[in-house]
PDB file of N, CA and C in Angstrom:
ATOM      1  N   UNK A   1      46.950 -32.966  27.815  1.00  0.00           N
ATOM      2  CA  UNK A   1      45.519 -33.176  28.005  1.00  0.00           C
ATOM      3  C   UNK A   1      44.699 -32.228  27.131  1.00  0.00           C
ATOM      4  N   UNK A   2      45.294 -30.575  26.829  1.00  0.00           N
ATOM      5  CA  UNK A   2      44.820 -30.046  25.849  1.00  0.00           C
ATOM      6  C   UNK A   2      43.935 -30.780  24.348  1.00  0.00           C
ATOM      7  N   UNK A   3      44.736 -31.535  24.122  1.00  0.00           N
ATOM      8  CA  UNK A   3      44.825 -32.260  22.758  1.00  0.00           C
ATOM      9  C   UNK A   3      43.703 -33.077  22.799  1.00  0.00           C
ATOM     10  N   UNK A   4      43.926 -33.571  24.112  1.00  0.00           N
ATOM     11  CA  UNK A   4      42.203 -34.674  24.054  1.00  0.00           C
ATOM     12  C   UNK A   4      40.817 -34.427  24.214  1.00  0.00           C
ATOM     13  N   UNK A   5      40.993 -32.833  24.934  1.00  0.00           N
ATOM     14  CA  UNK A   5      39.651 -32.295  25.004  1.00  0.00           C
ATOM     15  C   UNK A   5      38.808 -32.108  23.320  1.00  0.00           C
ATOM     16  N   UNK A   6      37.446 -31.494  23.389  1.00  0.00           N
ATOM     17  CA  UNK A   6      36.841 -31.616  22.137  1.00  0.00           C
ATOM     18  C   UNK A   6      37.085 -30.367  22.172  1.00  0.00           C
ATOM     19  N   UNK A   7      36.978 -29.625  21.149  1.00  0.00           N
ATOM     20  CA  UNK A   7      36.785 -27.985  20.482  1.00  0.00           C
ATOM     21  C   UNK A   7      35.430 -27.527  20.073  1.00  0.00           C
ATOM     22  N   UNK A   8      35.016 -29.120  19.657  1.00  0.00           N
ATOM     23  CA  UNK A   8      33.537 -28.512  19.164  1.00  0.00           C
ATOM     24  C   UNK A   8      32.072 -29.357  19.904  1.00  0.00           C
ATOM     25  N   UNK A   9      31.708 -29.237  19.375  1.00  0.00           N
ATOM     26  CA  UNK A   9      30.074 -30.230  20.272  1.00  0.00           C
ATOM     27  C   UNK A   9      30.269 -31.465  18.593  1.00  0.00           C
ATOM     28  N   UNK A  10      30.687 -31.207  17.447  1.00  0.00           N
ATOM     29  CA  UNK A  10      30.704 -32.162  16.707  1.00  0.00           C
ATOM     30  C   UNK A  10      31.634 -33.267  17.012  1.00  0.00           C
ATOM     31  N   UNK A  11      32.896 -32.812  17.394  1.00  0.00           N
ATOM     32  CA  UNK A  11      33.992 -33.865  18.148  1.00  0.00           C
ATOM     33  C   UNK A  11      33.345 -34.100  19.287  1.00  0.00           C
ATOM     34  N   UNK A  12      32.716 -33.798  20.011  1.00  0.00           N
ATOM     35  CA  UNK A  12      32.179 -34.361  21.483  1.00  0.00           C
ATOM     36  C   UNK A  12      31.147 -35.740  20.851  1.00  0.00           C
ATOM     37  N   UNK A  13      30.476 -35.111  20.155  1.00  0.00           N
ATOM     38  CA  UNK A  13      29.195 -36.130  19.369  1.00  0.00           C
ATOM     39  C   UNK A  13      29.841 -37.228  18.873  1.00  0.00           C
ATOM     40  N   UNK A  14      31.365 -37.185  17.624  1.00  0.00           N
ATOM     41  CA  UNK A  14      31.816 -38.015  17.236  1.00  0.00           C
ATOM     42  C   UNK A  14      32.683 -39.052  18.025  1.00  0.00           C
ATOM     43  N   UNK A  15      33.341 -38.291  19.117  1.00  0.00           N
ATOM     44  CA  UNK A  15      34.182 -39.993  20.228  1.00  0.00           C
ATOM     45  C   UNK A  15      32.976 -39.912  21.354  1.00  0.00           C
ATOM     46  N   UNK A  16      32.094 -39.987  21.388  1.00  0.00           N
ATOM     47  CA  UNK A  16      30.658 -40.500  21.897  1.00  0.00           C
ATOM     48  C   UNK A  16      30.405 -41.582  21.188  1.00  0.00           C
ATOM     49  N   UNK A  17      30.061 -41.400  19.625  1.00  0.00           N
ATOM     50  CA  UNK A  17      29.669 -42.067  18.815  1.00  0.00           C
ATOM     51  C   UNK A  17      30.663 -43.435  18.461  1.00  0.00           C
ATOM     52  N   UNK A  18      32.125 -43.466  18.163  1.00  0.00           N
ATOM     53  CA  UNK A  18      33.080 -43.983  18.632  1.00  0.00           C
ATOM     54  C   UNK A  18      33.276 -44.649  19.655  1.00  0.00           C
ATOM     55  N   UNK A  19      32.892 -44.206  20.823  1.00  0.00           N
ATOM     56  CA  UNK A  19      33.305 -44.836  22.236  1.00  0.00           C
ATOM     57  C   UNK A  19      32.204 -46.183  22.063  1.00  0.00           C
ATOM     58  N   UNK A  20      30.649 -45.655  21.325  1.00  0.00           N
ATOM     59  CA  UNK A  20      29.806 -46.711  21.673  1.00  0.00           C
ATOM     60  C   UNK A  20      29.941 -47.684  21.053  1.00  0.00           C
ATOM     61  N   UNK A  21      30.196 -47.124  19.036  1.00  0.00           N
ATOM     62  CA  UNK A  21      30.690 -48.118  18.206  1.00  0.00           C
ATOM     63  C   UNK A  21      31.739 -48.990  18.378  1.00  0.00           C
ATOM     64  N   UNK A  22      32.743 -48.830  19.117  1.00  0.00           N
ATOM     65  CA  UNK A  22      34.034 -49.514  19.317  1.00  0.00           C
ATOM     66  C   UNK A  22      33.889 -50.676  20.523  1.00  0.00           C
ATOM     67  N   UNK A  23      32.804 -50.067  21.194  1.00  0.00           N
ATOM     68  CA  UNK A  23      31.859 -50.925  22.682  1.00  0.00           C
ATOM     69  C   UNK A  23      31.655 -52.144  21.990  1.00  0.00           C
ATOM     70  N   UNK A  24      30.223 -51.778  21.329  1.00  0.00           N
ATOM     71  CA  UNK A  24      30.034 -52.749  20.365  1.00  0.00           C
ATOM     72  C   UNK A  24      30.584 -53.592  19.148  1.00  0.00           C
ATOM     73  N   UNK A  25      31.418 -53.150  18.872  1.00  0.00           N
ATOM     74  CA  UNK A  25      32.441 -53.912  18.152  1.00  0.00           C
ATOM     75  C   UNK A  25      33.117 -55.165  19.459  1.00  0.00           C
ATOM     76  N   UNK A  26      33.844 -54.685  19.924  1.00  0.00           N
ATOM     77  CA  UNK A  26      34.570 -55.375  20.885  1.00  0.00           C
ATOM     78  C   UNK A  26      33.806 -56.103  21.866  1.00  0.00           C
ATOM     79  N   UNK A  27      32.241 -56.044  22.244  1.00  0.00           N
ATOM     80  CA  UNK A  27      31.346 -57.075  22.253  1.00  0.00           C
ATOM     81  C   UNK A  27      31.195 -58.298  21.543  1.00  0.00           C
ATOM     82  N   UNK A  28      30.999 -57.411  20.275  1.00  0.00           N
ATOM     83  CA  UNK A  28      30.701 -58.540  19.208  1.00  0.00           C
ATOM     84  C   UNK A  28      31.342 -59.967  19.023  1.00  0.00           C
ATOM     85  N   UNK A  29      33.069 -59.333  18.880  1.00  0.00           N
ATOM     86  CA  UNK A  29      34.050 -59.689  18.795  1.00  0.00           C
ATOM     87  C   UNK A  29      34.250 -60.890  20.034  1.00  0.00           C
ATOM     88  N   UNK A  30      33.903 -60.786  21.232  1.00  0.00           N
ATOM     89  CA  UNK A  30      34.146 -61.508  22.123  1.00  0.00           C
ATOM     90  C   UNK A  30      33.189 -62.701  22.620  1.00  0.00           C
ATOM     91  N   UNK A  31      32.002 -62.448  21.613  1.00  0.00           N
ATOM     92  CA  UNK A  31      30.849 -63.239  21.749  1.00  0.00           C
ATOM     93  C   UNK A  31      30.928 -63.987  20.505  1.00  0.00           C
ATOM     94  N   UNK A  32      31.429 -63.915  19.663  1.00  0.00           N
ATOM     95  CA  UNK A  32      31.612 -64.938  18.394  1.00  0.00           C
ATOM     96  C   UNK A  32      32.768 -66.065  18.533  1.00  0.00           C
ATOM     97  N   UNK A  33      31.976 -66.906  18.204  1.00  0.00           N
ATOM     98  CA  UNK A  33      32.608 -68.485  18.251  1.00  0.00           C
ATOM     99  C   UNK A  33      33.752 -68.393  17.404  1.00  0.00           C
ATOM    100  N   UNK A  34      35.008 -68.688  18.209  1.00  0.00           N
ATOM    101  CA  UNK A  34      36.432 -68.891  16.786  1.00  0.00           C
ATOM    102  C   UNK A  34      37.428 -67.520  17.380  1.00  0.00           C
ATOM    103  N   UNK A  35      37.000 -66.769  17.599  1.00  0.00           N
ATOM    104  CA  UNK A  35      37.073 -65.489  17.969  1.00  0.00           C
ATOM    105  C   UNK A  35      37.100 -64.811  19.006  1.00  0.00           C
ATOM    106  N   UNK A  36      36.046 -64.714  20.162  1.00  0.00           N
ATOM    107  CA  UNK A  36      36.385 -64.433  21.236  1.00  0.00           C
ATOM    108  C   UNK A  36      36.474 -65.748  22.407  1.00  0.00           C
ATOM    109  N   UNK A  37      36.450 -66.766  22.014  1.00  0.00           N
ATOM    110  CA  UNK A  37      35.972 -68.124  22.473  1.00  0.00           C
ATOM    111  C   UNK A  37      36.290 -69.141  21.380  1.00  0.00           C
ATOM    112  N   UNK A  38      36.476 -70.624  21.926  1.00  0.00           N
ATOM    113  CA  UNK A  38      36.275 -71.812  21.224  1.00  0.00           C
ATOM    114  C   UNK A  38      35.956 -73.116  22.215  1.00  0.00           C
ATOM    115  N   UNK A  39      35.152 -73.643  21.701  1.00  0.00           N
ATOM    116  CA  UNK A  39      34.347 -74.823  22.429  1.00  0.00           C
ATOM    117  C   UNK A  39      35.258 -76.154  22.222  1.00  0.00           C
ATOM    118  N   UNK A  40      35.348 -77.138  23.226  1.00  0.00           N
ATOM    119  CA  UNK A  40      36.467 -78.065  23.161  1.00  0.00           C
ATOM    120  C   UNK A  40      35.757 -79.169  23.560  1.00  0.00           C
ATOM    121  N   UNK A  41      35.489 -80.550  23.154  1.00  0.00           N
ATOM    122  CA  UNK A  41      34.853 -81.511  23.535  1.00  0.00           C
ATOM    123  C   UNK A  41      35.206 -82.389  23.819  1.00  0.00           C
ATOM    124  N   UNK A  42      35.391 -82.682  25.624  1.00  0.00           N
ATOM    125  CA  UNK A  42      35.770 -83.898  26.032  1.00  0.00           C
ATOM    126  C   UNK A  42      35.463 -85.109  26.396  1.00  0.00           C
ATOM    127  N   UNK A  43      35.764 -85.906  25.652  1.00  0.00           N
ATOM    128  CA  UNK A  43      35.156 -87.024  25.248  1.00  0.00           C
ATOM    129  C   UNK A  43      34.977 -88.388  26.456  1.00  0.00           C
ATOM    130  N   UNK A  44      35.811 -88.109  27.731  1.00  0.00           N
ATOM    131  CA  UNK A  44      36.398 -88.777  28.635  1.00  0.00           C
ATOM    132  C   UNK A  44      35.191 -88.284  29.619  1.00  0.00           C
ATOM    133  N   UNK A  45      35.036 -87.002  29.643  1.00  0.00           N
ATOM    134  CA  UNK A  45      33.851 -86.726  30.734  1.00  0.00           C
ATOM    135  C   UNK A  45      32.544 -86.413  30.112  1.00  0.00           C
ATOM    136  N   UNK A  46      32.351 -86.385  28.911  1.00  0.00           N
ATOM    137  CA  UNK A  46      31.658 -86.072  28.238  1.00  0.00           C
ATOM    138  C   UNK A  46      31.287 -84.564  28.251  1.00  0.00           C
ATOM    139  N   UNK A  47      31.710 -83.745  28.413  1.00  0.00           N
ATOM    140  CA  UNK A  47      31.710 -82.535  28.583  1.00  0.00           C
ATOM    141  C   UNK A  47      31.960 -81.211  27.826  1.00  0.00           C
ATOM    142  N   UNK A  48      31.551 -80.094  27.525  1.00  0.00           N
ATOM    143  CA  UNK A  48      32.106 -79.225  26.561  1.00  0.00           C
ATOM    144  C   UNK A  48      33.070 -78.273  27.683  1.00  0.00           C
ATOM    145  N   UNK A  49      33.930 -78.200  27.303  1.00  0.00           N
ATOM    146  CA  UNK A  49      35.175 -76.549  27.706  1.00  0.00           C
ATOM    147  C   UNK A  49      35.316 -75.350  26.942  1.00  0.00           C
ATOM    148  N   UNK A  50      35.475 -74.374  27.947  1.00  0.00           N
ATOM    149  CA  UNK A  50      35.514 -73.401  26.726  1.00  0.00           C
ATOM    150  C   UNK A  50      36.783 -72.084  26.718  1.00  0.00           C
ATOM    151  N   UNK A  51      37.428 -72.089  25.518  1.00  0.00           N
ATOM    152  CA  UNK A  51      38.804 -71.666  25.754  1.00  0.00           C
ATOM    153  C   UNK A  51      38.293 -70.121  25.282  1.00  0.00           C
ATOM    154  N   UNK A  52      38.479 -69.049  26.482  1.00  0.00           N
ATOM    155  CA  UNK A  52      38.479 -67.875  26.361  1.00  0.00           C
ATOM    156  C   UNK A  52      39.664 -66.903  25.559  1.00  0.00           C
ATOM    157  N   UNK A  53      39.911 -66.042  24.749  1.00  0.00           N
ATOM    158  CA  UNK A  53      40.513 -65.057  23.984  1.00  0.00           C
ATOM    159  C   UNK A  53      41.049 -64.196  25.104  1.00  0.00           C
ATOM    160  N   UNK A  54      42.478 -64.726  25.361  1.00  0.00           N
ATOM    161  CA  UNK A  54      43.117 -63.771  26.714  1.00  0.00           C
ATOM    162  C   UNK A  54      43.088 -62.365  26.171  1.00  0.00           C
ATOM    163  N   UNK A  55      43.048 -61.787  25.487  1.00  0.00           N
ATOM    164  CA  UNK A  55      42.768 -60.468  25.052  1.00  0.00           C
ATOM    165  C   UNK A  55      41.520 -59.720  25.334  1.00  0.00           C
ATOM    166  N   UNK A  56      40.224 -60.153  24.757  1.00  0.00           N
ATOM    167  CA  UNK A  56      39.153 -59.936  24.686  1.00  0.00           C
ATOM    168  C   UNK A  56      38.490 -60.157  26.356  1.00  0.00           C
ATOM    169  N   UNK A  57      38.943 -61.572  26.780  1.00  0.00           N
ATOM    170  CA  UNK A  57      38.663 -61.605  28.438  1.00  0.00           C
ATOM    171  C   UNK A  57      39.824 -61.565  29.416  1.00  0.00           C
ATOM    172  N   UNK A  58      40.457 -60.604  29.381  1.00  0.00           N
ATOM    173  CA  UNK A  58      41.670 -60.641  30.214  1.00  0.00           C
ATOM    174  C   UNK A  58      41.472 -60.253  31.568  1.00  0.00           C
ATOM    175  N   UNK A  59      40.390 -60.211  32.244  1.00  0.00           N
ATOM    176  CA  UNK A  59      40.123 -59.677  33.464  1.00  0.00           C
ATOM    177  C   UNK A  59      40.160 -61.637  34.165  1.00  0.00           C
ATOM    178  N   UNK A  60      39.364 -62.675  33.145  1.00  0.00           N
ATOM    179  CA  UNK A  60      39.444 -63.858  32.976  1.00  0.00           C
ATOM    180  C   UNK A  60      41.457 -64.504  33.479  1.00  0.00           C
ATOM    181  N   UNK A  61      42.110 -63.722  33.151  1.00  0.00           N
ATOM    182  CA  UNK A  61      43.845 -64.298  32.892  1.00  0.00           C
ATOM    183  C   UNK A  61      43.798 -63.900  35.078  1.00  0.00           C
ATOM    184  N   UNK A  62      43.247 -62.919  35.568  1.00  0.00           N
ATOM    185  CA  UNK A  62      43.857 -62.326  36.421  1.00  0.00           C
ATOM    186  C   UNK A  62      42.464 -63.023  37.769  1.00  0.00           C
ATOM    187  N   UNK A  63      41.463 -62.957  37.610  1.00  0.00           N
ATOM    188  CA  UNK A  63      40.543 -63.340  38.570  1.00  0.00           C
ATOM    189  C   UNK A  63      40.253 -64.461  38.297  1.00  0.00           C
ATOM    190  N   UNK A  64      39.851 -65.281  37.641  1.00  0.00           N
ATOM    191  CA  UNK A  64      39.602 -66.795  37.378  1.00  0.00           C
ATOM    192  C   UNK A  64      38.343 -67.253  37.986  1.00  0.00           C
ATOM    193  N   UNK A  65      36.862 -66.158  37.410  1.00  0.00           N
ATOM    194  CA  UNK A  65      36.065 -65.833  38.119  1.00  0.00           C
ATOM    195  C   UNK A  65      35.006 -66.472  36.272  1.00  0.00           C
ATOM    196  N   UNK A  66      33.699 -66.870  36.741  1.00  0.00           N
ATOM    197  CA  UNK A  66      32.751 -67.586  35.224  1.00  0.00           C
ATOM    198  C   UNK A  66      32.350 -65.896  34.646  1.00  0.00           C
ATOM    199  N   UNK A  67      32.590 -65.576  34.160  1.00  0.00           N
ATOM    200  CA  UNK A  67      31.958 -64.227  33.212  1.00  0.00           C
ATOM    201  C   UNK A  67      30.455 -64.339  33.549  1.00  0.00           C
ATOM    202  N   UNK A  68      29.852 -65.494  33.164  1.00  0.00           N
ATOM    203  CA  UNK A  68      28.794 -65.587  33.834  1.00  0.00           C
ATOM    204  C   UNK A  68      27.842 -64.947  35.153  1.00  0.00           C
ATOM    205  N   UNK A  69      28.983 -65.581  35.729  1.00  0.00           N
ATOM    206  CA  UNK A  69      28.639 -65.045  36.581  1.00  0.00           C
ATOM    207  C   UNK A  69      29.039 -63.836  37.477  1.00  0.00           C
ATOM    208  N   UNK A  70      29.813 -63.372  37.040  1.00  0.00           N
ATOM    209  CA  UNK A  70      30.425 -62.233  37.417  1.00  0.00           C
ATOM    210  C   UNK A  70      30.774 -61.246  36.578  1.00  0.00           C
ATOM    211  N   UNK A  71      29.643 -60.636  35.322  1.00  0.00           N
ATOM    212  CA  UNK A  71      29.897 -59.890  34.288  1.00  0.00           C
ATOM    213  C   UNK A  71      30.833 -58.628  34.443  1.00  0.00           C
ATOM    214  N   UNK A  72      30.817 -57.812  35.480  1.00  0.00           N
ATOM    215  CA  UNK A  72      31.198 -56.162  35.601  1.00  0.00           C
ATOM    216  C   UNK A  72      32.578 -56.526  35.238  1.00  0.00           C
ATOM    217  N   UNK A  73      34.176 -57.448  35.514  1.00  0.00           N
ATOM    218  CA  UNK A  73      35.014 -56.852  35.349  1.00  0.00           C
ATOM    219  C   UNK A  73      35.298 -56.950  33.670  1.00  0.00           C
ATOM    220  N   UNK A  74      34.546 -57.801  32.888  1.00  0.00           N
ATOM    221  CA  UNK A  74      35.019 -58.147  31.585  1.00  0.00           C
ATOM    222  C   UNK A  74      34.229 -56.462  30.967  1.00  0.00           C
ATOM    223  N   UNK A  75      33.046 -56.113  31.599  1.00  0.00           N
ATOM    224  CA  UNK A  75      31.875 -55.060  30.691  1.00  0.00           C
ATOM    225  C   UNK A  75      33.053 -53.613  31.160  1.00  0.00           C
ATOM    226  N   UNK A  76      33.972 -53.811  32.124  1.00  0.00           N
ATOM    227  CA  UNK A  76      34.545 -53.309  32.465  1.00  0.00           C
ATOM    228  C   UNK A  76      36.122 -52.601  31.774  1.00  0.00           C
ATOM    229  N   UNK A  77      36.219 -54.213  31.659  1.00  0.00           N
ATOM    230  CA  UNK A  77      37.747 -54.239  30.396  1.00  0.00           C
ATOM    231  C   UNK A  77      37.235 -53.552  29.005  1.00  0.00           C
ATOM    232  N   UNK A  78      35.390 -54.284  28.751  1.00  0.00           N
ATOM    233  CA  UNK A  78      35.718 -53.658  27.124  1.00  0.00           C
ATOM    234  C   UNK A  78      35.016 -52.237  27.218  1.00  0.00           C
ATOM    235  N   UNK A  79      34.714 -51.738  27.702  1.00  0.00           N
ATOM    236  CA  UNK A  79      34.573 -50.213  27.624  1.00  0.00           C
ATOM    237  C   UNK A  79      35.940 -49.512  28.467  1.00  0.00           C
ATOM    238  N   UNK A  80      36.939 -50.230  29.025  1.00  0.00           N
ATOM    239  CA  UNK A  80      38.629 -49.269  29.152  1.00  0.00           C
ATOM    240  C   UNK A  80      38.939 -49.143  26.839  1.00  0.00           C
ATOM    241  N   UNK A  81      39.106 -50.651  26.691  1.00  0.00           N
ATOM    242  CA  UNK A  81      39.676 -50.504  25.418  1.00  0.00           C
ATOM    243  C   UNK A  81      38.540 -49.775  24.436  1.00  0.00           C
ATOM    244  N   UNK A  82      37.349 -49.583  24.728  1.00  0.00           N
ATOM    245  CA  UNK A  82      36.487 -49.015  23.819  1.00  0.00           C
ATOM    246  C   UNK A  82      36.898 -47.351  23.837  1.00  0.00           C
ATOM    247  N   UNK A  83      37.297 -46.891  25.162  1.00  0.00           N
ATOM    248  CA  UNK A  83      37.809 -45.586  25.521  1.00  0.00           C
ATOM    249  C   UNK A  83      39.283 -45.132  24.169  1.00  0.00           C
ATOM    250  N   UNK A  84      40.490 -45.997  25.134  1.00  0.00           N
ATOM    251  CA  UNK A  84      41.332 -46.538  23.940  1.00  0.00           C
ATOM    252  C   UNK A  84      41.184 -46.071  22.509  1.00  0.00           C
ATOM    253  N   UNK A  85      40.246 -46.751  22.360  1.00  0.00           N
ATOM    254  CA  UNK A  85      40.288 -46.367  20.763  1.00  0.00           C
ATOM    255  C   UNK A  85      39.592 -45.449  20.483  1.00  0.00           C
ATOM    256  N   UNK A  86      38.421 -44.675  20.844  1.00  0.00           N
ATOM    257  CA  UNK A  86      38.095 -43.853  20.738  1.00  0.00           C
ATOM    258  C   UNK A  86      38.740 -43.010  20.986  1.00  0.00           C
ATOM    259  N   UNK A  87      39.765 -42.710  21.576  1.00  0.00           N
ATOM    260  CA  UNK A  87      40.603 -41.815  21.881  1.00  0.00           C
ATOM    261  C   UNK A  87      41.607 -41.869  20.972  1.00  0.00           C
ATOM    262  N   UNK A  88      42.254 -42.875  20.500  1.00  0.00           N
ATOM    263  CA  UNK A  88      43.314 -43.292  19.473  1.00  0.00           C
ATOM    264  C   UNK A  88      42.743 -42.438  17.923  1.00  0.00           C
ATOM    265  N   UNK A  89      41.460 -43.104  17.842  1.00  0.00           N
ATOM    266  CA  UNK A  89      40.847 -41.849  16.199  1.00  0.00           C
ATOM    267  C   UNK A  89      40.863 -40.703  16.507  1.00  0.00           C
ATOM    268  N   UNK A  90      40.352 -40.369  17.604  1.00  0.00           N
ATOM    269  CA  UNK A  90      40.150 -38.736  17.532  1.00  0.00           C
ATOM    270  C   UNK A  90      41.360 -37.907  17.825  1.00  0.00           C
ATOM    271  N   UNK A  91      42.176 -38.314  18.692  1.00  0.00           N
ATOM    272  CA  UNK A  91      43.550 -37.588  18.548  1.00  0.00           C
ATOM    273  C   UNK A  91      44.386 -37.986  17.065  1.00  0.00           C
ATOM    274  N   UNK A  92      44.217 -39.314  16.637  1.00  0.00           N
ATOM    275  CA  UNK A  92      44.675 -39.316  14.634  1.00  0.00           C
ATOM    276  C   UNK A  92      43.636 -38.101  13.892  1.00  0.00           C
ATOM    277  N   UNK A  93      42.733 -38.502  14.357  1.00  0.00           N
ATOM    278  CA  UNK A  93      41.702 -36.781  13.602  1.00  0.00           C
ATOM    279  C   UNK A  93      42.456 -36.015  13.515  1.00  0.00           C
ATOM    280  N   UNK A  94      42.577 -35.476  15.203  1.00  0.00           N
ATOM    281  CA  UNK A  94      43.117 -33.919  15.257  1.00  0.00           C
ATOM    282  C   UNK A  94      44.473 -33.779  15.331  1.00  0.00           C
ATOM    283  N   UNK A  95      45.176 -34.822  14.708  1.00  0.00           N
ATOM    284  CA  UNK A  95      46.388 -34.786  13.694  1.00  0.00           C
ATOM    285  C   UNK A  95      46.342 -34.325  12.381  1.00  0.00           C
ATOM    286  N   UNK A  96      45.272 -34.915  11.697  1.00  0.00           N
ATOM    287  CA  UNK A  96      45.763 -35.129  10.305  1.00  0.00           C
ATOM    288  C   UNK A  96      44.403 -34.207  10.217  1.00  0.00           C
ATOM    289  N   UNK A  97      43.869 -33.077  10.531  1.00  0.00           N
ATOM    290  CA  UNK A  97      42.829 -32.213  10.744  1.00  0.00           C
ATOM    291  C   UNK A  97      42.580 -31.143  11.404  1.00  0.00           C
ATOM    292  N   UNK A  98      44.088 -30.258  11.751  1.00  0.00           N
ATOM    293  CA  UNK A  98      43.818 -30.026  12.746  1.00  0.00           C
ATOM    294  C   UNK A  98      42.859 -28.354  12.608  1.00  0.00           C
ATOM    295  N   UNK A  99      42.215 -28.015  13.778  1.00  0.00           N
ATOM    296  CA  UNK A  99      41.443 -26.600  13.937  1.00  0.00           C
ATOM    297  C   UNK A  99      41.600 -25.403  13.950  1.00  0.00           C
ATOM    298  N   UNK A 100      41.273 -24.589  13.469  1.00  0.00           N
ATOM    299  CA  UNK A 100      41.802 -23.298  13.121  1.00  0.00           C
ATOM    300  C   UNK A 100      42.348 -22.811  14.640  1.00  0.00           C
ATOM    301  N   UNK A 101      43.308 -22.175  14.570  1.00  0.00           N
ATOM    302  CA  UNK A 101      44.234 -21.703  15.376  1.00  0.00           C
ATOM    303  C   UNK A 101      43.408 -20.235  15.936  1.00  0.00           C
ATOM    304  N   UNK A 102      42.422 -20.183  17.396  1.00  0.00           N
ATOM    305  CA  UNK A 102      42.330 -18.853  17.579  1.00  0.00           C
ATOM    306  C   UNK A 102      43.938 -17.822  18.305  1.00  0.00           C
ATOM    307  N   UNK A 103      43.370 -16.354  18.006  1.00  0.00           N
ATOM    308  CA  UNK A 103      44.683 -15.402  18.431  1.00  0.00           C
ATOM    309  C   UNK A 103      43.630 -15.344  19.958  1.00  0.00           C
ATOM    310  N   UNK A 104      45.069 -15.229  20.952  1.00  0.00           N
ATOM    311  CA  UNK A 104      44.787 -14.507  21.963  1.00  0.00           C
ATOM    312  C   UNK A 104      45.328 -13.129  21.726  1.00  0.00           C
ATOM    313  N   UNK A 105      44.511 -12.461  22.564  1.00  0.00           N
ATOM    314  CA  UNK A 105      44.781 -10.734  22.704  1.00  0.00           C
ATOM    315  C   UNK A 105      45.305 -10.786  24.441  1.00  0.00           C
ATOM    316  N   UNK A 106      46.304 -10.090  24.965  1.00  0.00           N
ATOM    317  CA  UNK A 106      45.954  -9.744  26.240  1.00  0.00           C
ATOM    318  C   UNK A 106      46.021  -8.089  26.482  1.00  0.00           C
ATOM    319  N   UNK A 107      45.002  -8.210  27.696  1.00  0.00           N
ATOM    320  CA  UNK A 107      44.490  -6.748  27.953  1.00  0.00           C
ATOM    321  C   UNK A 107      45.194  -6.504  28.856  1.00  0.00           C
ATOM    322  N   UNK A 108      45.502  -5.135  29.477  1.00  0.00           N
ATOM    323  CA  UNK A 108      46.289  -4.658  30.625  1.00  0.00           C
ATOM    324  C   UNK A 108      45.378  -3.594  30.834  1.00  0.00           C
ATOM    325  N   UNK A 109      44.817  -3.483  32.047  1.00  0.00           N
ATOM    326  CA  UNK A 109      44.151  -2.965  32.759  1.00  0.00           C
ATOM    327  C   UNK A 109      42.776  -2.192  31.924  1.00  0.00           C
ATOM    328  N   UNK A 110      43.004  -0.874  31.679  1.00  0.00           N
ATOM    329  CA  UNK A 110      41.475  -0.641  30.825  1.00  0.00           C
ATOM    330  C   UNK A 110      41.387  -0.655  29.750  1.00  0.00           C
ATOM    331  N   UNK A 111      42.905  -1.086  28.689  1.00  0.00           N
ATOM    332  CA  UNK A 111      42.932  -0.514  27.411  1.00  0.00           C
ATOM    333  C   UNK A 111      41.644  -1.795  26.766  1.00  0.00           C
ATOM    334  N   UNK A 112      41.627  -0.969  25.396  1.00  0.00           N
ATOM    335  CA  UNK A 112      40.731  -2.139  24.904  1.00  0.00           C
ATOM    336  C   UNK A 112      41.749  -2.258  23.517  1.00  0.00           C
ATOM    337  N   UNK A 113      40.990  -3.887  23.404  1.00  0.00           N
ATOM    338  CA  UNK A 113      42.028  -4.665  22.357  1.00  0.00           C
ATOM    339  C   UNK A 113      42.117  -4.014  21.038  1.00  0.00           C
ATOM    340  N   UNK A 114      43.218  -4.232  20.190  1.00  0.00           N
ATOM    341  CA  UNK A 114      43.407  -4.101  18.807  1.00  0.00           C
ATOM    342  C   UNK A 114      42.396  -4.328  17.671  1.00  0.00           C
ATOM    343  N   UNK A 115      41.868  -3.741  17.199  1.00  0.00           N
ATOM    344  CA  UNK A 115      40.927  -3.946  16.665  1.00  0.00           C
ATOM    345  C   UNK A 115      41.393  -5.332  15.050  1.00  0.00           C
ATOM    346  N   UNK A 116      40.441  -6.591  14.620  1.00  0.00           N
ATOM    347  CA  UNK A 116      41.311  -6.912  14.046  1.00  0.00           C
ATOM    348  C   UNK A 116      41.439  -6.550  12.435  1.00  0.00           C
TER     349      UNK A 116
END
């Protein structure tokens, strides 16, 4: 859990910034025709259907509930995977980046530390 915390207020700012961009991405993504959805036209009832992206609406695979009308578990799913990935860059960050290494000193009772 070390690893996932931020070090700085700039990494706090940047998987903030991440968490929202990746929100919105994966919105986007699920609201575009072809993509997160496709419209099917049946000609027998005259009717349109509409085939959901088990990925993008997978709360859809498990409750079998209209998004419509029941927005929270899908706004739900895409801010888990918006987390996800925001978490996925910033621990690749602080891989391939990582932060200067502070020294601990420890003290024993009154001495004072090593000067450095």
């Amino acid at each position: 859990m070390r690893l996932l915390r931020s070090r700085s207020s700039t990494e706090a700012v940047a998987f903030w910034g991440l968490l929202i961009l990746s929100y919105l991405a994966i919105y986007g993504l699920s609201e575009t025709l072809g993509v997160g959805y496709s419209e099917r036209l049946d000609p027998a009832t005259a009717s349109i259907s509409f085939d959901l992206n088990p990925f993008l609406w997978f709360p859809d695979l498990i409750l079998r509930n209209n998004p419509a009308a029941n927005p929270v578990p899908f706004l739900l799913w895409w801010v888990l995977l918006a987390f996800i990935v925001a978490e996925v860059v910033m621990v690749g960050f602080r891989v391939l980046r990582p932060g200067p290494r502070t020294r601990f000193v420890r003290v024993v009772g009154n001495q004072k530390p090593p000067p450095k």
